[in-house]
Protein backbone atom coordinates (compact mmCIF):
# COMPACT_ATOMS: atom_id res chain seq x y z
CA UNK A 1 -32.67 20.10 -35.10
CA UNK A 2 -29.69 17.63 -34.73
CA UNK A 3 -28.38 15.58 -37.71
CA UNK A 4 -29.77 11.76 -37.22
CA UNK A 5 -25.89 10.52 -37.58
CA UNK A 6 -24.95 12.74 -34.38
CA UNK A 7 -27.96 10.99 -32.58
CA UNK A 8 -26.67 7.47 -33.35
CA UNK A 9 -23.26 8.29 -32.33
CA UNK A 10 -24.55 10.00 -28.51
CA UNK A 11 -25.57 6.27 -27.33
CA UNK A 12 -21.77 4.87 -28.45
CA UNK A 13 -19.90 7.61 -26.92
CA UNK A 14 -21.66 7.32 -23.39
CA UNK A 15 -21.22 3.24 -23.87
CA UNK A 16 -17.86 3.96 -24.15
CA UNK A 17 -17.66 6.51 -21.21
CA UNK A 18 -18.87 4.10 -19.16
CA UNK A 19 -16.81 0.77 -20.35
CA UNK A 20 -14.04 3.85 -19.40
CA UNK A 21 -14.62 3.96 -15.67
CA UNK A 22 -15.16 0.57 -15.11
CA UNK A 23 -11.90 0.14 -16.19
CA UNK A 24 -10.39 2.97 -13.54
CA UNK A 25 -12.57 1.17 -11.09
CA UNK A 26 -10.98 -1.90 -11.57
CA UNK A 27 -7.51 -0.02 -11.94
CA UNK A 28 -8.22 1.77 -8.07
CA UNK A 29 -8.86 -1.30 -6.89
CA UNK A 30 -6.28 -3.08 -8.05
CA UNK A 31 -4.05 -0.28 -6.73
CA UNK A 32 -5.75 -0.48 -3.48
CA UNK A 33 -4.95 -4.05 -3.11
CA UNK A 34 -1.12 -3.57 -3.53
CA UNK A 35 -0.93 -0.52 -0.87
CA UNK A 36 -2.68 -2.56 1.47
CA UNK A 37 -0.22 -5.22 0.48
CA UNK A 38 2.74 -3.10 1.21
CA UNK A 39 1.10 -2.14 4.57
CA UNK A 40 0.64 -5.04 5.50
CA UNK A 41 4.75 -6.04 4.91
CA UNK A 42 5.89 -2.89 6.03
CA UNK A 43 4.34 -3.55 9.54
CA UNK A 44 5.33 -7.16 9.34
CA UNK A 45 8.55 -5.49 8.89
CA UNK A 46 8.80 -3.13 11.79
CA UNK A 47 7.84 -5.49 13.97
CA UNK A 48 11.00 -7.59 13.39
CA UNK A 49 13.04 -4.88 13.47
CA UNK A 50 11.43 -3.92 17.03
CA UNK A 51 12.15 -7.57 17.96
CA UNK A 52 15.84 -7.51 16.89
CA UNK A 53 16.26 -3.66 18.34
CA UNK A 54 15.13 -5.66 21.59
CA UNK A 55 17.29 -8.48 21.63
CA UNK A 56 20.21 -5.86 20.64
CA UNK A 57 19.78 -4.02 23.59
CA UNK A 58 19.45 -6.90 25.93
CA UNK A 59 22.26 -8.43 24.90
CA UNK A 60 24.34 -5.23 24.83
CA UNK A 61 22.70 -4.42 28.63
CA UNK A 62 24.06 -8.29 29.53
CA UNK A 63 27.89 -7.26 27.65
CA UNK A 64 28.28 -4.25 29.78
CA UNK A 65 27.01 -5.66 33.14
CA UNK A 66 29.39 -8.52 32.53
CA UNK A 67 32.27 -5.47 32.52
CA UNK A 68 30.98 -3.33 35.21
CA UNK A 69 29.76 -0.40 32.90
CA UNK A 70 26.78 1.35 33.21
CA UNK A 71 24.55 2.69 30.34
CA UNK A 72 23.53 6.12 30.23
C-alpha cells in the first residue's frame, strides 16, 4: 500500500511536531511571565501616581485656604 520509506519518515515528522509545541509552550509561557510582569509595574505605578495626585491636591487645598479661595 504505502512505500516503506514514507512509513519511516511518519514517526520523524510527528517527533518533530511535537518537539514544535513544546517549544510554543515554553514561548506562551515565557510571554505570560512578562505581561504579568508589566502588570504587576503598571499597578505599582498607578499607585504612586494616586499617592502624588493626593499629596498634589492637599497641598494645593492648604495654598488656597492660606489665600482665602475656595475650590470649585
Amino acid at each position: 500500500m504505502w512505500d516503506e520509506k514514507y512509513l519511516k519518515i511518519i514517526p520523524a515528522l510527528l517527533f518533530l511536531f511535537c518537539l514544535l509545541e513544546i517549544f510554543e509552550l515554553v514561548l506562551i509561557i515565557e510571554n505570560l511571565n512578562k505581561t504579568e510582569k508589566l502588570k504587576n509595574d503598571l499597578r505599582n505605578n498607578l499607585q504612586v501616581v494616586e499617592t502624588i495626585a493626593e499629596h498634589l491636591e492637599s497641598i494645593q487645598v492648604e495654598h488656597f485656604e492660606d489665600k482665602k479661595i475656595k475650590i470649585k
